[in-house]
PDB file of N, CA and C in Angstrom:
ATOM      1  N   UNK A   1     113.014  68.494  66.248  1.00  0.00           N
ATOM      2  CA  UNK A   1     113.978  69.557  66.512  1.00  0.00           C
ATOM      3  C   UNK A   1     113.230  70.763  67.044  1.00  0.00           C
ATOM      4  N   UNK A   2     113.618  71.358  68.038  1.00  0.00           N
ATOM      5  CA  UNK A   2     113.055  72.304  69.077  1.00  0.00           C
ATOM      6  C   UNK A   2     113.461  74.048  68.103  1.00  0.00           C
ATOM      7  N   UNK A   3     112.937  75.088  67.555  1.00  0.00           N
ATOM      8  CA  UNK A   3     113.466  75.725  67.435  1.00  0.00           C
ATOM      9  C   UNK A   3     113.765  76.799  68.521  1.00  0.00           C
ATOM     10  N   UNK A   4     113.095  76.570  69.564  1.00  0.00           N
ATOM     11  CA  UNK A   4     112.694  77.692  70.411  1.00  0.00           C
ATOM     12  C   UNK A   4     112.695  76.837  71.738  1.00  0.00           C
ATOM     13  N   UNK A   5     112.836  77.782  72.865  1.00  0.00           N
ATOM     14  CA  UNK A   5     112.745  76.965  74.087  1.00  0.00           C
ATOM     15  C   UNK A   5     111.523  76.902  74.748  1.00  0.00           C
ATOM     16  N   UNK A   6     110.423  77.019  73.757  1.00  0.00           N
ATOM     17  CA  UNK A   6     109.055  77.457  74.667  1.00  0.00           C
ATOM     18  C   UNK A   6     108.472  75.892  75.074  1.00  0.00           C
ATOM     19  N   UNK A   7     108.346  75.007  73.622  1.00  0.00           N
ATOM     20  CA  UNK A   7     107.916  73.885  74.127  1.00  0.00           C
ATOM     21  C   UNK A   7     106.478  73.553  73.681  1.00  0.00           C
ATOM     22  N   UNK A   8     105.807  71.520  73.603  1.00  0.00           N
ATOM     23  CA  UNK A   8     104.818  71.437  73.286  1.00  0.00           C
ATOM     24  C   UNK A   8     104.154  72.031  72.329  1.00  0.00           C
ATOM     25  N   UNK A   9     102.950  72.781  71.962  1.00  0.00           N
ATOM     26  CA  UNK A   9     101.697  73.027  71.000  1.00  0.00           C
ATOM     27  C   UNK A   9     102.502  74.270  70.322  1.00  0.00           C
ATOM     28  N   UNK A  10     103.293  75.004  71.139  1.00  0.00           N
ATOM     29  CA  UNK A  10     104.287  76.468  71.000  1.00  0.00           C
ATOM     30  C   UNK A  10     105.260  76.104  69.889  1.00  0.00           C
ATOM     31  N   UNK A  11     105.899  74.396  70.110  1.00  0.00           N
ATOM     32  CA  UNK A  11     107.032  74.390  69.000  1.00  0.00           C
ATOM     33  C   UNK A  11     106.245  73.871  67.513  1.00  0.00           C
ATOM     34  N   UNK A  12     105.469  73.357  67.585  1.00  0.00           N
ATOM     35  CA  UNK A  12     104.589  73.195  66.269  1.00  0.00           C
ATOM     36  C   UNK A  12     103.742  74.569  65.957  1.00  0.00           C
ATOM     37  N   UNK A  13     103.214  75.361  66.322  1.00  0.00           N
ATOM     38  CA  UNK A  13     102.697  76.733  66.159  1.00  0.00           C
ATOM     39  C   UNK A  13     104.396  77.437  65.196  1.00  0.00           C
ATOM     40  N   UNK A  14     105.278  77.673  66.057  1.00  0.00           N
ATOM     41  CA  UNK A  14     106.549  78.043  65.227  1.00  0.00           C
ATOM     42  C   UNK A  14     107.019  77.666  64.015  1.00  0.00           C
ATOM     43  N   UNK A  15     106.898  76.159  64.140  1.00  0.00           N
ATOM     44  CA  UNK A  15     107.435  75.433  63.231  1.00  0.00           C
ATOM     45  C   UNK A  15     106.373  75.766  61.689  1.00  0.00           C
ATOM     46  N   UNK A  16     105.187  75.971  62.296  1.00  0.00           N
ATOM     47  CA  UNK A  16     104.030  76.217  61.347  1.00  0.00           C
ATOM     48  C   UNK A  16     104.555  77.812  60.336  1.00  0.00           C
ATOM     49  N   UNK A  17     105.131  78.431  61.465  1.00  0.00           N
ATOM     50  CA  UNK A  17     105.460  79.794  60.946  1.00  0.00           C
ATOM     51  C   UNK A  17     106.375  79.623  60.048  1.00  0.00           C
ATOM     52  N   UNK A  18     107.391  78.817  60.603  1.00  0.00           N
ATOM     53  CA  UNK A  18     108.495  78.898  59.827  1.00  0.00           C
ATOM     54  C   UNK A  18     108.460  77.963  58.702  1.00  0.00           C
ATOM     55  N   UNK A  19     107.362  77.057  58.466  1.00  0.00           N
ATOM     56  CA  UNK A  19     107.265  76.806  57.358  1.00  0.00           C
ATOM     57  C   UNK A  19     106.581  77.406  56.161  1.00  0.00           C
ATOM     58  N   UNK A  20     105.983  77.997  56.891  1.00  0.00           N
ATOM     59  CA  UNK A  20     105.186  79.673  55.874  1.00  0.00           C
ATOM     60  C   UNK A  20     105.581  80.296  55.310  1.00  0.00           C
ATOM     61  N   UNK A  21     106.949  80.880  56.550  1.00  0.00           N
ATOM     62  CA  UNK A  21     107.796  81.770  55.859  1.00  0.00           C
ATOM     63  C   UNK A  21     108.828  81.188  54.511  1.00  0.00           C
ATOM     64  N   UNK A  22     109.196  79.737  54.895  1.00  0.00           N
ATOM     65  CA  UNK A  22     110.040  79.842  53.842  1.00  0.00           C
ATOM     66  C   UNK A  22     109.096  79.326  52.448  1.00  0.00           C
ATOM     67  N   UNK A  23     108.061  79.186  52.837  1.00  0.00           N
ATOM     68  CA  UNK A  23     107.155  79.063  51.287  1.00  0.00           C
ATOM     69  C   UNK A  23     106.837  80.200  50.501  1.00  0.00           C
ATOM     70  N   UNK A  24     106.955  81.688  51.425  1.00  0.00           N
ATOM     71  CA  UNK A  24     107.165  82.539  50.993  1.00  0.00           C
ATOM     72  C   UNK A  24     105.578  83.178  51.365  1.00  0.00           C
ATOM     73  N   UNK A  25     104.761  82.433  52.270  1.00  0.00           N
ATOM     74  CA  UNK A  25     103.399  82.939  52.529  1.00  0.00           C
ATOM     75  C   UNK A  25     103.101  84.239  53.749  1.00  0.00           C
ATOM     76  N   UNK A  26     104.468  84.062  54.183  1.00  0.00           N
ATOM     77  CA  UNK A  26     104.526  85.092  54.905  1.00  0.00           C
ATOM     78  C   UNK A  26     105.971  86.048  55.240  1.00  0.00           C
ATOM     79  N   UNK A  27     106.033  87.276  55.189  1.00  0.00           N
ATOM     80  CA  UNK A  27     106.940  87.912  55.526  1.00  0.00           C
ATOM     81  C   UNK A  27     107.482  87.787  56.658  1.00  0.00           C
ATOM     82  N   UNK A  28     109.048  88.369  56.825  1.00  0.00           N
ATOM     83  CA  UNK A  28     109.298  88.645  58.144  1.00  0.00           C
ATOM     84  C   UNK A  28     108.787  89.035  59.042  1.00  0.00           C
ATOM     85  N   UNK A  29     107.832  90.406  59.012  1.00  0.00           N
ATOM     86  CA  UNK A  29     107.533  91.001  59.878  1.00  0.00           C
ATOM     87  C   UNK A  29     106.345  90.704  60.182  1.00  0.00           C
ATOM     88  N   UNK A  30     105.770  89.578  59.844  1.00  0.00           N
ATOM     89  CA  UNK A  30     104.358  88.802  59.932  1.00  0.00           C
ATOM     90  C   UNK A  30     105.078  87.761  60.341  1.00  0.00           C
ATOM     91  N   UNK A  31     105.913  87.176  59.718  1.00  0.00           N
ATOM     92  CA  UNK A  31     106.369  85.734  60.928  1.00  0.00           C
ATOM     93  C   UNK A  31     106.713  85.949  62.339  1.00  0.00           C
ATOM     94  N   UNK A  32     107.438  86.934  62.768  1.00  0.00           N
ATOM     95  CA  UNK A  32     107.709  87.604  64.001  1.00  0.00           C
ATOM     96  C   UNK A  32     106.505  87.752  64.628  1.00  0.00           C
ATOM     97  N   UNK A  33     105.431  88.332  64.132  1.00  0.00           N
ATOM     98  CA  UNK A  33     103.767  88.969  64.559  1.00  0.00           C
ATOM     99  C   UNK A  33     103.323  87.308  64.972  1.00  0.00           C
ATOM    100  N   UNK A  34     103.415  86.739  64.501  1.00  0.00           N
ATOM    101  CA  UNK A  34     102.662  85.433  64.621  1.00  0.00           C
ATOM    102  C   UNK A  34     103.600  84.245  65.599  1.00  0.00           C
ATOM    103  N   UNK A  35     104.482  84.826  65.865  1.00  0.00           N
ATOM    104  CA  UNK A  35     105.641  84.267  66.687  1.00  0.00           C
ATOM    105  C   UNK A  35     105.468  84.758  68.025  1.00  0.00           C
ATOM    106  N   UNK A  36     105.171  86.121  67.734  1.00  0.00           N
ATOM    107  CA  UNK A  36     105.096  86.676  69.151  1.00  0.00           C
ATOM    108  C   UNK A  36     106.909  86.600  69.724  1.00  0.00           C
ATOM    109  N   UNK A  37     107.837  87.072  68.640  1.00  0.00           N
ATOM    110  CA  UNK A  37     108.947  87.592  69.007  1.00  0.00           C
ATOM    111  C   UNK A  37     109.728  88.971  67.573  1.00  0.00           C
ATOM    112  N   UNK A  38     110.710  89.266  68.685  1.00  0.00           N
ATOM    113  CA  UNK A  38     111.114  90.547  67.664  1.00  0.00           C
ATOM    114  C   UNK A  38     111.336  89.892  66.202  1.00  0.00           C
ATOM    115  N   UNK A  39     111.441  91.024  65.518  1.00  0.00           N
ATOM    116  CA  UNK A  39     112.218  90.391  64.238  1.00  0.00           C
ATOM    117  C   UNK A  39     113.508  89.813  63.701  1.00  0.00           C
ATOM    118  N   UNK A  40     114.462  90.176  64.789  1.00  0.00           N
ATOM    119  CA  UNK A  40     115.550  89.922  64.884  1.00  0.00           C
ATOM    120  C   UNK A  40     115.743  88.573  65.489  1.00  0.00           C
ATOM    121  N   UNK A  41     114.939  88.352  66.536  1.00  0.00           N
ATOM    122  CA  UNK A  41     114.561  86.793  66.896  1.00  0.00           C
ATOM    123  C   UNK A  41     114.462  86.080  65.974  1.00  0.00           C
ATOM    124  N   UNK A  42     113.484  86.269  64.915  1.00  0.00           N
ATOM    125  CA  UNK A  42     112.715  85.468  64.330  1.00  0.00           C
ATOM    126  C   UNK A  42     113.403  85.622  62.985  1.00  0.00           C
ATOM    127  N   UNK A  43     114.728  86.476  63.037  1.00  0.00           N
ATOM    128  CA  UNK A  43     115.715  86.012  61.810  1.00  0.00           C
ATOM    129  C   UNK A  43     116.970  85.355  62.358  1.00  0.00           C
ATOM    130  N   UNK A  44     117.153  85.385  63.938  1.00  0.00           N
ATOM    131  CA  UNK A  44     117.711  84.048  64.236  1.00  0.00           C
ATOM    132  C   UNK A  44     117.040  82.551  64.301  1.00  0.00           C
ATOM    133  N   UNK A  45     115.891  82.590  64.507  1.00  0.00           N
ATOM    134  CA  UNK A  45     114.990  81.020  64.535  1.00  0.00           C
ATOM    135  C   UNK A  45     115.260  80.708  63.535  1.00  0.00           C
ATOM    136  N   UNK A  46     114.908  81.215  61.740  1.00  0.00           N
ATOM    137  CA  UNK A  46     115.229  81.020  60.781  1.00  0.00           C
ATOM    138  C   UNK A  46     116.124  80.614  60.269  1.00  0.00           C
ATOM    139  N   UNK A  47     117.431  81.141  60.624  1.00  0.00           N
ATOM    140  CA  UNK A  47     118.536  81.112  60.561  1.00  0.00           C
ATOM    141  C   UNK A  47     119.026  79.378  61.094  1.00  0.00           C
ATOM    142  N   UNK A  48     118.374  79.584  62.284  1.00  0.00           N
ATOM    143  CA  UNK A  48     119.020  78.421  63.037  1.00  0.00           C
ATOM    144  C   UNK A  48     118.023  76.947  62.382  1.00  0.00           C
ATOM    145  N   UNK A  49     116.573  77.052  61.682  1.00  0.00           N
ATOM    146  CA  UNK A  49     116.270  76.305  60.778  1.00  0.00           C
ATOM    147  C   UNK A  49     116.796  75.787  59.628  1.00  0.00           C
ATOM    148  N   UNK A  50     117.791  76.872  59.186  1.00  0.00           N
ATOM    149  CA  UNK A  50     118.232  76.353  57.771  1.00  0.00           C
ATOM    150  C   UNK A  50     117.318  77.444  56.875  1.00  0.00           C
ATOM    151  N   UNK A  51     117.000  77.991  57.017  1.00  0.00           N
ATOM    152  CA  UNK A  51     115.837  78.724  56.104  1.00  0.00           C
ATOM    153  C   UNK A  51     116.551  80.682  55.619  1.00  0.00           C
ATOM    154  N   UNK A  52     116.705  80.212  54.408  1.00  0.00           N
ATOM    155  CA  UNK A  52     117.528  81.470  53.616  1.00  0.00           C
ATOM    156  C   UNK A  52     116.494  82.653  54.015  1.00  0.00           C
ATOM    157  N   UNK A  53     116.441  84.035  54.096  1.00  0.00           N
ATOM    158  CA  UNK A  53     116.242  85.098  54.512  1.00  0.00           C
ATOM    159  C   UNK A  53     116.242  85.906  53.146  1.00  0.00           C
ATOM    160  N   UNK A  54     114.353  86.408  53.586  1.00  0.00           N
ATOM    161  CA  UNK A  54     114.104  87.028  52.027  1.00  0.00           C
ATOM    162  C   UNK A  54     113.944  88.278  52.817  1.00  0.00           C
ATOM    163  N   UNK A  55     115.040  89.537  52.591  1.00  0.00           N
ATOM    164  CA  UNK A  55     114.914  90.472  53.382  1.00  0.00           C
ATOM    165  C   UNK A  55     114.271  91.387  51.907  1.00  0.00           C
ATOM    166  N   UNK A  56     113.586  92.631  52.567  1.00  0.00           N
ATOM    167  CA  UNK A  56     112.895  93.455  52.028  1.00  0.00           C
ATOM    168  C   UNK A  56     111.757  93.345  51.424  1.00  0.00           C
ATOM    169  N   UNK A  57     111.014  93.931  51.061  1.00  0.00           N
ATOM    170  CA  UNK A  57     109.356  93.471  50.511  1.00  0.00           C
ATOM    171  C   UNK A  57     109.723  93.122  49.081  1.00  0.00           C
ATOM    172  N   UNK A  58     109.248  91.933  48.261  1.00  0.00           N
ATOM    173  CA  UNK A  58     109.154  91.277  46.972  1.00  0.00           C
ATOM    174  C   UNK A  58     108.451  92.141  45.791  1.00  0.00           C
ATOM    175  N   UNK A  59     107.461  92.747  47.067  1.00  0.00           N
ATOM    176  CA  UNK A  59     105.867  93.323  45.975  1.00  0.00           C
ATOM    177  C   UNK A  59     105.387  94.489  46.740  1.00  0.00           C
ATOM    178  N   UNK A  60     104.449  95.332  46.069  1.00  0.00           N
ATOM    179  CA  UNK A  60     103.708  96.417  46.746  1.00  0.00           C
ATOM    180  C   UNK A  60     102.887  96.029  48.041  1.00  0.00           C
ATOM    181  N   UNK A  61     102.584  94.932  48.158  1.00  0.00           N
ATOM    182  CA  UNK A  61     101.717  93.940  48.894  1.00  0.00           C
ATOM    183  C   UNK A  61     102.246  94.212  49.780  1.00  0.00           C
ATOM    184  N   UNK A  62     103.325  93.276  49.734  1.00  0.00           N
ATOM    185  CA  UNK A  62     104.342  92.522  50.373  1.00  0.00           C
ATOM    186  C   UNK A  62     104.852  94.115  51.542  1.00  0.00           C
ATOM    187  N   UNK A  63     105.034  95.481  50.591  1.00  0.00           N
ATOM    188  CA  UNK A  63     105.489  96.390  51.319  1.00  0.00           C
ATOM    189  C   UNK A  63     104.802  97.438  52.106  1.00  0.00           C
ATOM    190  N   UNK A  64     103.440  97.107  51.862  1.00  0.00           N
ATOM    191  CA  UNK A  64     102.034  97.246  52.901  1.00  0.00           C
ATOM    192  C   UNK A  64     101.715  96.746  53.634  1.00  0.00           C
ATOM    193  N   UNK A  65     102.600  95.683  53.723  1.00  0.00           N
ATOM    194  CA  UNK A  65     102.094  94.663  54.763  1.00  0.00           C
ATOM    195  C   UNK A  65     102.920  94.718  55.817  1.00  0.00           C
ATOM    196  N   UNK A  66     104.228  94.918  55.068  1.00  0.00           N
ATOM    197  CA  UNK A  66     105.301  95.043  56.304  1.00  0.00           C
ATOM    198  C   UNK A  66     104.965  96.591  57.089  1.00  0.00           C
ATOM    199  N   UNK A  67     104.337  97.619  56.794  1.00  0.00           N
ATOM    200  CA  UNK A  67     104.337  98.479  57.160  1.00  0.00           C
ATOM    201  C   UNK A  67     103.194  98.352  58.011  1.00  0.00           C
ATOM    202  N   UNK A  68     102.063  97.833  57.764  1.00  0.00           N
ATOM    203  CA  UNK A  68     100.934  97.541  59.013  1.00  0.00           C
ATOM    204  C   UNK A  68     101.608  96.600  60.301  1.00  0.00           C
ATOM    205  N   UNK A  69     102.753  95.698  59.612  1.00  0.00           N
ATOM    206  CA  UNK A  69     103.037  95.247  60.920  1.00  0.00           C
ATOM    207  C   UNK A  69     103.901  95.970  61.771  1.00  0.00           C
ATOM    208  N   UNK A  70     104.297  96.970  61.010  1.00  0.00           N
ATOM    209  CA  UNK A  70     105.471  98.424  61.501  1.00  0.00           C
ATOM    210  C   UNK A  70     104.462  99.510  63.204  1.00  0.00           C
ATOM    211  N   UNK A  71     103.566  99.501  62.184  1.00  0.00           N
ATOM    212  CA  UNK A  71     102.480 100.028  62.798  1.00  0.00           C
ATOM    213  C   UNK A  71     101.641  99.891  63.951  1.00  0.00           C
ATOM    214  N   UNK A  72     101.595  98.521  63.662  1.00  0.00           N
ATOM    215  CA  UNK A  72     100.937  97.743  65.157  1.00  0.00           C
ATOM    216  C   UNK A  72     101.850  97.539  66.211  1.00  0.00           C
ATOM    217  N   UNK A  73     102.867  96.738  65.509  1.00  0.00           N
ATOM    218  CA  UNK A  73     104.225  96.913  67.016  1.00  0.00           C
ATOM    219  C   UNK A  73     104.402  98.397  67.396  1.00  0.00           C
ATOM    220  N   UNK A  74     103.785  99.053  66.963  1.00  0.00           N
ATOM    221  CA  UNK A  74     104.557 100.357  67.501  1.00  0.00           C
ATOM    222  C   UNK A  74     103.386 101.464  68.648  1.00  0.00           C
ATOM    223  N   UNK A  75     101.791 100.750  68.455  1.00  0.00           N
ATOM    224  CA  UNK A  75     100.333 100.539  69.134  1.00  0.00           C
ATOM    225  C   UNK A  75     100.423 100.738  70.514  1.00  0.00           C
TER     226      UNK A  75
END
């Protein structure tokens, strides 16, 4: 199953993400970073996986992290 229309080494790289994300190893705004699409993209890919949506940071971590990736998209 294709989540994306990119294709080849691109849909297993995604698929890699999106299995991250829903293990919980990575945030939104790090799955997007590693996707190389917005966040809003990459809560439709999810979406369109089947994969429930853990919005907001869990942990202090979790809400440092989203903020470095705040940071860099914004570079």
């Amino acid at each position: 199953m294709s989540l994306d229309s990119r294709g080849g080494s691109d849909d297993v790289e995604l698929a890699t993400v999106v299995g991250r994300y829903a293990l919980g190893e990575l945030t939104l705004g790090e799955a997007a970073e590693r996707a190389d699409v917005s966040k809003i993209r990459m809560q439709e890919i999810l979406n369109e996986a089947g994969v429930e949506l853990r919005l907001g940071p869990e942990t202090r971590e979790d809400a440092r992290s989203e903020i470095d990736v705040a940071r860099r998209a914004n570079e």
